[in-house]
Structure formats: structure tokens, C-alpha cells
PDB file of N, CA and C in Angstrom:
ATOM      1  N   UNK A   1     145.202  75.167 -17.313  1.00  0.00           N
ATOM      2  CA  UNK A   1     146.451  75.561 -17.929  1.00  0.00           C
ATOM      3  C   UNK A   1     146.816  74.502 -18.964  1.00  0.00           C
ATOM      4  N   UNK A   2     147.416  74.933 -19.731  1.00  0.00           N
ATOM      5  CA  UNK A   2     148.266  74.029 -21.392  1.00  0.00           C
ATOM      6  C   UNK A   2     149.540  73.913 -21.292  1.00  0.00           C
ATOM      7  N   UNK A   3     149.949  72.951 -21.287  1.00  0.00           N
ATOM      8  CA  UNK A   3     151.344  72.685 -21.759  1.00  0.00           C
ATOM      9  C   UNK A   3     152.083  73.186 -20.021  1.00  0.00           C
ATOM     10  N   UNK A   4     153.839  73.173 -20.261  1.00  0.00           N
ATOM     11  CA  UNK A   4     154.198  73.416 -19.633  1.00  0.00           C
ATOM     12  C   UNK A   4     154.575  74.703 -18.880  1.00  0.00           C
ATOM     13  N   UNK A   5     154.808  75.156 -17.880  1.00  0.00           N
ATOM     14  CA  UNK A   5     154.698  76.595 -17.201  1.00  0.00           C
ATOM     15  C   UNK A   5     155.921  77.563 -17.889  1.00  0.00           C
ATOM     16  N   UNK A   6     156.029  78.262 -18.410  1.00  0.00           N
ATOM     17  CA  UNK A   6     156.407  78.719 -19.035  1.00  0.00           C
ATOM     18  C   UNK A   6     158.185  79.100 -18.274  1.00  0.00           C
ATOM     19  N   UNK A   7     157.777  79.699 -16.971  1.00  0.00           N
ATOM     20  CA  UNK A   7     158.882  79.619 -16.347  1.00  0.00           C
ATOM     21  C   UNK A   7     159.581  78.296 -15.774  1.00  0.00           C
ATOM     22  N   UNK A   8     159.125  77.505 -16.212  1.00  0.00           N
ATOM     23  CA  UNK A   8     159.407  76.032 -15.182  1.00  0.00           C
ATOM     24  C   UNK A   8     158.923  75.602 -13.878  1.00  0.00           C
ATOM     25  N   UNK A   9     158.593  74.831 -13.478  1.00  0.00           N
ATOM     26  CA  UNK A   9     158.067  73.838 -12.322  1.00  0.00           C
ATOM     27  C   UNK A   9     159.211  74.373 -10.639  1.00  0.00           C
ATOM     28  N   UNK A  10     158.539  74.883  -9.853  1.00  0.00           N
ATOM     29  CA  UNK A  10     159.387  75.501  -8.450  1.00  0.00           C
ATOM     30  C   UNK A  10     159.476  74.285  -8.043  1.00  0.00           C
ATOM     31  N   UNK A  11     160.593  74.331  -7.537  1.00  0.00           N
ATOM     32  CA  UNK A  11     161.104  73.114  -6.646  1.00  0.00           C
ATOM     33  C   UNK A  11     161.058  73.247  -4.865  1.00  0.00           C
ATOM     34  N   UNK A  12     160.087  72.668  -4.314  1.00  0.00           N
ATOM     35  CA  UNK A  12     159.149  72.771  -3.171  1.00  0.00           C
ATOM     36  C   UNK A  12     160.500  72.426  -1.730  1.00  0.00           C
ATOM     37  N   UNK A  13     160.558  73.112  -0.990  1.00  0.00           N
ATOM     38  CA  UNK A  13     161.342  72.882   0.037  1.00  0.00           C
ATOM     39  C   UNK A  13     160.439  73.260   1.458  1.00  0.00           C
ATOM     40  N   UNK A  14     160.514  72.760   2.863  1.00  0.00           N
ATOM     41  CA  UNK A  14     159.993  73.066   4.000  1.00  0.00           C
ATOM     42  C   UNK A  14     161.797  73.171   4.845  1.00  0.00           C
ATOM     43  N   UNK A  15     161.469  74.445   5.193  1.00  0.00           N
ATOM     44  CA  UNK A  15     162.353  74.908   6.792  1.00  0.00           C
ATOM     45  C   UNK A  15     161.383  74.698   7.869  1.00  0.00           C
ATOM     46  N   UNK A  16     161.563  73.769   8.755  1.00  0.00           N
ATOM     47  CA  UNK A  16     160.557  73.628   9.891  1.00  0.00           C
ATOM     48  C   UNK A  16     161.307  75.007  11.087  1.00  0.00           C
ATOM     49  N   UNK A  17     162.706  74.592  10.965  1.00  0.00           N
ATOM     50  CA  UNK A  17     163.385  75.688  11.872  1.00  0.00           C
ATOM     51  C   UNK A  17     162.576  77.378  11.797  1.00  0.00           C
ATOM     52  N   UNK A  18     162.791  77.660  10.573  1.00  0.00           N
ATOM     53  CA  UNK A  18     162.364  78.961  10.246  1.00  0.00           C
ATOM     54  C   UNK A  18     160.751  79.168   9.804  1.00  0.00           C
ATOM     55  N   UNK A  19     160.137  78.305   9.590  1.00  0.00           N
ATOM     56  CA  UNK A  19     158.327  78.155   9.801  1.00  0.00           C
ATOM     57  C   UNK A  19     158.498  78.708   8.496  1.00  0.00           C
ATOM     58  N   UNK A  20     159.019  78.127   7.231  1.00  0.00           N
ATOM     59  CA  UNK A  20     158.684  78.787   5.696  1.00  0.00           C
ATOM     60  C   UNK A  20     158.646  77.523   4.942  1.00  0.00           C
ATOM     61  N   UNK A  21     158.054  77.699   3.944  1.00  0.00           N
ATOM     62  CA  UNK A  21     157.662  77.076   2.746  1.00  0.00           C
ATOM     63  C   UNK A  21     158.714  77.699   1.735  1.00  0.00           C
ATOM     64  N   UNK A  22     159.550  77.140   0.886  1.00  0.00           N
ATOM     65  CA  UNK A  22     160.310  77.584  -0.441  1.00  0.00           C
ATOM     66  C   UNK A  22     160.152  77.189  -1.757  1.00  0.00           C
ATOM     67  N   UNK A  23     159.849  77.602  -2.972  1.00  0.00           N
ATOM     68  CA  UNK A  23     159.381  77.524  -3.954  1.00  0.00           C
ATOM     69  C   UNK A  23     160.625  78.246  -4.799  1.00  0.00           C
ATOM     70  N   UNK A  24     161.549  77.358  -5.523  1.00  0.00           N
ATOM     71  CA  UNK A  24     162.546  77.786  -6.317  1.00  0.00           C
ATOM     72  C   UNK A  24     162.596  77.290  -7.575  1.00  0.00           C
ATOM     73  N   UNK A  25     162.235  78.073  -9.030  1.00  0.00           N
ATOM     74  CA  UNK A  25     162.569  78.384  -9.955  1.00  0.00           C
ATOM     75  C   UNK A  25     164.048  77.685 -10.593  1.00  0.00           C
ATOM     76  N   UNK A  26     163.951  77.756 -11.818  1.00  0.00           N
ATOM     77  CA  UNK A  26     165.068  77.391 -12.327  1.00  0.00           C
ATOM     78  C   UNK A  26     166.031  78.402 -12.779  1.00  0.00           C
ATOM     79  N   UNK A  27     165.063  79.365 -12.612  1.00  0.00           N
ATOM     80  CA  UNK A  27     166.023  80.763 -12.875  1.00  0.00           C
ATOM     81  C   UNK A  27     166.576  81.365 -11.430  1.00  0.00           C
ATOM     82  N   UNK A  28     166.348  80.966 -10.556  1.00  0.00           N
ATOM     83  CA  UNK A  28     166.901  81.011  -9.335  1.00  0.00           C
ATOM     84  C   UNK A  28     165.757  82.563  -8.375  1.00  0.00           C
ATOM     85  N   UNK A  29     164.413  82.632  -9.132  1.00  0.00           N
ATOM     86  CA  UNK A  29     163.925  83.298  -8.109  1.00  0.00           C
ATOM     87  C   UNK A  29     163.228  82.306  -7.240  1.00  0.00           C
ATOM     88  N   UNK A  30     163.183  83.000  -5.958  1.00  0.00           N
ATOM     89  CA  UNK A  30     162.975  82.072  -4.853  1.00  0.00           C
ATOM     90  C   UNK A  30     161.506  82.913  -4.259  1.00  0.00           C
ATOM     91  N   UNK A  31     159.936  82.041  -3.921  1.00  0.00           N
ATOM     92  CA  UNK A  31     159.491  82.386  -3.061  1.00  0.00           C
ATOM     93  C   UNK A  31     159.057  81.660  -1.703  1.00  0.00           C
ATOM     94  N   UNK A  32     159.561  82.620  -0.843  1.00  0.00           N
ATOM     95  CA  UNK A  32     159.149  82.199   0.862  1.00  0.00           C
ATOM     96  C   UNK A  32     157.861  82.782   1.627  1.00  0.00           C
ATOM     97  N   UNK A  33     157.437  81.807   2.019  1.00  0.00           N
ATOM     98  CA  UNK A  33     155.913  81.431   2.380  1.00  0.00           C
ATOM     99  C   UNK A  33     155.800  81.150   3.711  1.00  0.00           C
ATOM    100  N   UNK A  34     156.100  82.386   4.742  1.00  0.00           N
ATOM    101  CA  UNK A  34     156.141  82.044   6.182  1.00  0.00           C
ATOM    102  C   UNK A  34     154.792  81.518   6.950  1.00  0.00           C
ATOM    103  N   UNK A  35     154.762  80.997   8.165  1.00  0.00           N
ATOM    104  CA  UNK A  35     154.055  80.582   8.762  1.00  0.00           C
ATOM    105  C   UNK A  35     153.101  81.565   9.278  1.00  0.00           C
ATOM    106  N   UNK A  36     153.836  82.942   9.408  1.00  0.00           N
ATOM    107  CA  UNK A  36     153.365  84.050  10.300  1.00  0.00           C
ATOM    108  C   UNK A  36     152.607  84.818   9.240  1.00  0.00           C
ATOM    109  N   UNK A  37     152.426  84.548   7.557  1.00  0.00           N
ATOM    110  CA  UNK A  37     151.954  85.428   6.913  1.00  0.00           C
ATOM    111  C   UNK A  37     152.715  86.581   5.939  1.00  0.00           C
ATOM    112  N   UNK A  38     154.171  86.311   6.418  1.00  0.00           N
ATOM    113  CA  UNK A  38     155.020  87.133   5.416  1.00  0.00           C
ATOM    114  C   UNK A  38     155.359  86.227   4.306  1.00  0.00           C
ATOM    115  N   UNK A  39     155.644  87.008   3.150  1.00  0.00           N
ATOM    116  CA  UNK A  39     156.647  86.636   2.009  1.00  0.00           C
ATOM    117  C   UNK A  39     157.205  87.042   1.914  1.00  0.00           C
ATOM    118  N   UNK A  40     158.432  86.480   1.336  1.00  0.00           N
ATOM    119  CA  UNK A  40     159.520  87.039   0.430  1.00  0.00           C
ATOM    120  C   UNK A  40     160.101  86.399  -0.635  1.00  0.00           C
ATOM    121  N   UNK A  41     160.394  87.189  -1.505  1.00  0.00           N
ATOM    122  CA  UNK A  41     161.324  86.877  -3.103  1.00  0.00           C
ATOM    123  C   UNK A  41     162.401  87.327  -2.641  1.00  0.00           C
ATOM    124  N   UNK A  42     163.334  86.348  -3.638  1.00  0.00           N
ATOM    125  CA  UNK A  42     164.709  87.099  -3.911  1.00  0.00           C
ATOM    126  C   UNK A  42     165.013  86.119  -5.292  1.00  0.00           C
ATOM    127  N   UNK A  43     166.279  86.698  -5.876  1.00  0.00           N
ATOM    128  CA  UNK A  43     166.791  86.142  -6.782  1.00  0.00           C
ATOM    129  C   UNK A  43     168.096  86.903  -6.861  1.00  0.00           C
ATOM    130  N   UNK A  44     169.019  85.460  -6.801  1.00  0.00           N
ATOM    131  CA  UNK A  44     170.551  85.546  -6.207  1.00  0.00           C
ATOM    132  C   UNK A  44     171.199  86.716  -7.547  1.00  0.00           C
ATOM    133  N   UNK A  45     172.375  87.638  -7.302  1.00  0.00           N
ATOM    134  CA  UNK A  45     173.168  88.283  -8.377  1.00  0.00           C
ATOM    135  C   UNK A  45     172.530  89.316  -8.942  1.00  0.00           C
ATOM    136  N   UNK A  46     170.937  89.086  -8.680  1.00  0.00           N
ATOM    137  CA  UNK A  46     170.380  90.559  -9.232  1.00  0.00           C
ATOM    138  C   UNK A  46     169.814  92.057  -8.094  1.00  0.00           C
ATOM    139  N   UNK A  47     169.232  92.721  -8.689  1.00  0.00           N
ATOM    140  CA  UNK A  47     168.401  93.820  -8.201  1.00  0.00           C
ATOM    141  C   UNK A  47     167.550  94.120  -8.126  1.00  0.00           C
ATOM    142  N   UNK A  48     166.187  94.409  -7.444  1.00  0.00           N
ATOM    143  CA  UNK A  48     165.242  94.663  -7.508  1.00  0.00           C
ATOM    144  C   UNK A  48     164.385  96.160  -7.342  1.00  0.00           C
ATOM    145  N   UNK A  49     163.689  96.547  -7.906  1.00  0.00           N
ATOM    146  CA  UNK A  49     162.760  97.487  -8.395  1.00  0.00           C
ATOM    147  C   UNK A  49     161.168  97.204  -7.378  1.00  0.00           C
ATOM    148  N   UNK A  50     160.958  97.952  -6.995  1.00  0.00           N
ATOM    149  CA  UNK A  50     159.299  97.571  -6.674  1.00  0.00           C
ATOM    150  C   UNK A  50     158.553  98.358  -7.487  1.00  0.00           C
ATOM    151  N   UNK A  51     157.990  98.272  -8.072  1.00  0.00           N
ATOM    152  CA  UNK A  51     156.824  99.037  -9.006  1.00  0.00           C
ATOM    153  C   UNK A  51     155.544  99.311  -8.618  1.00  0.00           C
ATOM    154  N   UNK A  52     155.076  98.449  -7.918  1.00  0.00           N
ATOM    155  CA  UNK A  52     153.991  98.966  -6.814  1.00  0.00           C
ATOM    156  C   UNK A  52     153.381  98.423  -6.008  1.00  0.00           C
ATOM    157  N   UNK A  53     152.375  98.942  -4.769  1.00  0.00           N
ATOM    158  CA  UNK A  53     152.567  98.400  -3.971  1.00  0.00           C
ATOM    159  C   UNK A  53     150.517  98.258  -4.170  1.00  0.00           C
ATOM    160  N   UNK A  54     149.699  98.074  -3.620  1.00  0.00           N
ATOM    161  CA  UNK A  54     148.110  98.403  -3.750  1.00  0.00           C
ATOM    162  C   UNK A  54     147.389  97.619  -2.901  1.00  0.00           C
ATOM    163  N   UNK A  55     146.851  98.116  -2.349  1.00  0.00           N
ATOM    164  CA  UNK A  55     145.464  97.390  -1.228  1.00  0.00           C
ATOM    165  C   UNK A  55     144.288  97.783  -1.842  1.00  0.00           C
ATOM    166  N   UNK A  56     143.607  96.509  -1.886  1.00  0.00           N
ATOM    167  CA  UNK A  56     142.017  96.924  -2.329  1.00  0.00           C
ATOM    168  C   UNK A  56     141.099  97.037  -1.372  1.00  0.00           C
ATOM    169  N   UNK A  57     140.098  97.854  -0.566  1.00  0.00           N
ATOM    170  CA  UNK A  57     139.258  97.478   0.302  1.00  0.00           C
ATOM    171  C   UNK A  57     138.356  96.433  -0.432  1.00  0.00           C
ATOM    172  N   UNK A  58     137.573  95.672   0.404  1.00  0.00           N
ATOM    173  CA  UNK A  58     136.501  94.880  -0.010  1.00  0.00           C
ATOM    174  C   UNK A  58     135.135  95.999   0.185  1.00  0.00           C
ATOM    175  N   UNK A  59     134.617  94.980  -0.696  1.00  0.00           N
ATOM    176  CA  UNK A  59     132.993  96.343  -1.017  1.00  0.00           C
ATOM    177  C   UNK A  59     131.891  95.166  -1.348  1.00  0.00           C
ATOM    178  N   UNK A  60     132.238  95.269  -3.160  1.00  0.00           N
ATOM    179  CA  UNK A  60     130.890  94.186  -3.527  1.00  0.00           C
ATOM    180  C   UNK A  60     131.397  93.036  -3.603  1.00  0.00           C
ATOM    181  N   UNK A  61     132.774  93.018  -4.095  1.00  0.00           N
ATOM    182  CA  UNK A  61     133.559  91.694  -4.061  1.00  0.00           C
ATOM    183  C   UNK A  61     134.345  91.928  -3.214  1.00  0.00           C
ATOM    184  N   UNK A  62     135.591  90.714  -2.920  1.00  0.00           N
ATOM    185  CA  UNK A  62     136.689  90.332  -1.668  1.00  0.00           C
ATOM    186  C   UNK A  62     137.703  91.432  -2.222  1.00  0.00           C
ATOM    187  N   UNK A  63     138.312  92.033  -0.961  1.00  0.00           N
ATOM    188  CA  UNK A  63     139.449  92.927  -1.079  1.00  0.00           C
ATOM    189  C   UNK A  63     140.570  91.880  -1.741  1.00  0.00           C
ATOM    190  N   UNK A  64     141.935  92.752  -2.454  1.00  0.00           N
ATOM    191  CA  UNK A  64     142.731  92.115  -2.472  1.00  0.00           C
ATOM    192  C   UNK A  64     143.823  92.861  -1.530  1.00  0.00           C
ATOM    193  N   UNK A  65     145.294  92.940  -2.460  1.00  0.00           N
ATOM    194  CA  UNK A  65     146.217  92.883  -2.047  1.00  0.00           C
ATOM    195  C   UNK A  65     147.664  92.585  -3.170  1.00  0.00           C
ATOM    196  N   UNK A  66     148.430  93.396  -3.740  1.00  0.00           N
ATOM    197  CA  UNK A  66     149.629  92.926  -3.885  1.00  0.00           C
ATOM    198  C   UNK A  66     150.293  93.781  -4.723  1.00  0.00           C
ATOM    199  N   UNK A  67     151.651  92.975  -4.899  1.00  0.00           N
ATOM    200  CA  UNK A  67     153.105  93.736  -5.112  1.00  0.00           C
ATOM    201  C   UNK A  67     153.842  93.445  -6.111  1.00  0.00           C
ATOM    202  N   UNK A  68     154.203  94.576  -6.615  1.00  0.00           N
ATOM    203  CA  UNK A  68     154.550  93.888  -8.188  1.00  0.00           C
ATOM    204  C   UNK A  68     156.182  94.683  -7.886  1.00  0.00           C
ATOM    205  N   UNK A  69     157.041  93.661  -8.670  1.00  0.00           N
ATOM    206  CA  UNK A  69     158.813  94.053  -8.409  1.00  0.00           C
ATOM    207  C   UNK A  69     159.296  93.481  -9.436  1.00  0.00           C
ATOM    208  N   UNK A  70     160.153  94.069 -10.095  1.00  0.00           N
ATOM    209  CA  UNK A  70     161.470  93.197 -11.015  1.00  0.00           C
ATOM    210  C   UNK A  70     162.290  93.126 -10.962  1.00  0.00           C
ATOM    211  N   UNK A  71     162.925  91.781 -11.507  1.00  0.00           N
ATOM    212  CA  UNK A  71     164.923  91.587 -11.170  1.00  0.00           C
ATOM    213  C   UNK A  71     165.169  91.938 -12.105  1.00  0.00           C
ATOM    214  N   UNK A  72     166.537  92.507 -12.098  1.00  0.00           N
ATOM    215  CA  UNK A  72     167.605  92.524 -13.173  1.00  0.00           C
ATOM    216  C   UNK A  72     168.399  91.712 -12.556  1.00  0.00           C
ATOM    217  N   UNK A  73     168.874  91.052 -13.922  1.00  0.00           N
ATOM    218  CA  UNK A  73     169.756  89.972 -14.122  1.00  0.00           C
ATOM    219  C   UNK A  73     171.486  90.184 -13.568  1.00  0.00           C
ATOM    220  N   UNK A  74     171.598  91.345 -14.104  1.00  0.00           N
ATOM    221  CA  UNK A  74     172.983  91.731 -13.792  1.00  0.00           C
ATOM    222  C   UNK A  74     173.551  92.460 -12.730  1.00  0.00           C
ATOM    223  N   UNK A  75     172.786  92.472 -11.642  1.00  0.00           N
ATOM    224  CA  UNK A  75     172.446  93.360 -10.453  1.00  0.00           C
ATOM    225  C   UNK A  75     172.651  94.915 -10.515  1.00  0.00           C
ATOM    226  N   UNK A  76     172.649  95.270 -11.636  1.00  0.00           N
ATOM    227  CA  UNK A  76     172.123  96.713 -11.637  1.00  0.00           C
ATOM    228  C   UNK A  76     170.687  97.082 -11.053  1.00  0.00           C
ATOM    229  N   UNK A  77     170.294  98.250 -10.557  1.00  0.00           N
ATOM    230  CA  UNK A  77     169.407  98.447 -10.362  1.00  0.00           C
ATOM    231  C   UNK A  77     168.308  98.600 -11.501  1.00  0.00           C
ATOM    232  N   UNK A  78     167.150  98.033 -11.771  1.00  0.00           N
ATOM    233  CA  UNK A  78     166.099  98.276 -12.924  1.00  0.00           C
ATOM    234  C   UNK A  78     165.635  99.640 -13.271  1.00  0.00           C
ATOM    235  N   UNK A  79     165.458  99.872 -14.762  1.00  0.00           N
ATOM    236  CA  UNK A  79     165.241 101.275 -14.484  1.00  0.00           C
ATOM    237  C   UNK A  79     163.800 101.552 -14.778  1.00  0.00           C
TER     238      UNK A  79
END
């Protein structure tokens, strides 16, 4: 990678209580990195959209996995 991250550098937090890892943005999205294998985003004042969801089986290469969502800023729902 070049230069700086475009969104800014997450600011790294541990909950031992709650078994998560936190990774917060300067724009205030937040990701949580549980012990058990879940995540979650949020980002405070807005709304979110999921746009999709996809599992890859594995075949010739490694399966994947993942989820694509957007905030709106103004907590309307995205359209």
C-alpha cells in the first residue's frame, strides 16, 4: 500500500469482558471482531442497507464468504 489509508488509521480497542476486538474509524464506523467468530459494524446516527450477502463453495481455489452494506450519514434509510 502508498501513502496514507484513505479512510484513516482504526483505533484498536480489546473488551476482555465481551471476548471482542474493536477497530474504530474516524468517521465513527466501528468493526467488532468476536472471539466466537461473529462480526459486527455499526456506525453511530446512521442507517444501514445490506446489499448482499454470498458464500462461495471451495472447488479449485479456497471458498470465500462476505457482506457488503452501506451507511447513510443522516440515518435515513439508503436507497
Amino acid at each position: 500500500m502508498t501513502g496514507n489509508p484513505r479512510h484513516g488509521s482504526p483505533r484498536i480497542t480489546r473488551n476482555e469482558q465481551w471476548g471482542f476486538d474493536k477497530y474504530e474509524w474516524p468517521s465513527g464506523l466501528a468493526l467488532f471482531l468476536y472471539d466466537d467468530g461473529r462480526v459486527k459494524l455499526e456506525r453511530l446516527d446512521s442507517a444501514v442497507a445490506v446489499e448482499s450477502v454470498n458464500t462461495y463453495s471451495s472447488g479449485k481455489e479456497r471458498g470465500s464468504a462476505h457482506v457488503v452494506a452501506r451507511f447513510n450519514d443522516n440515518g435515513e434509510s439508503p436507497g
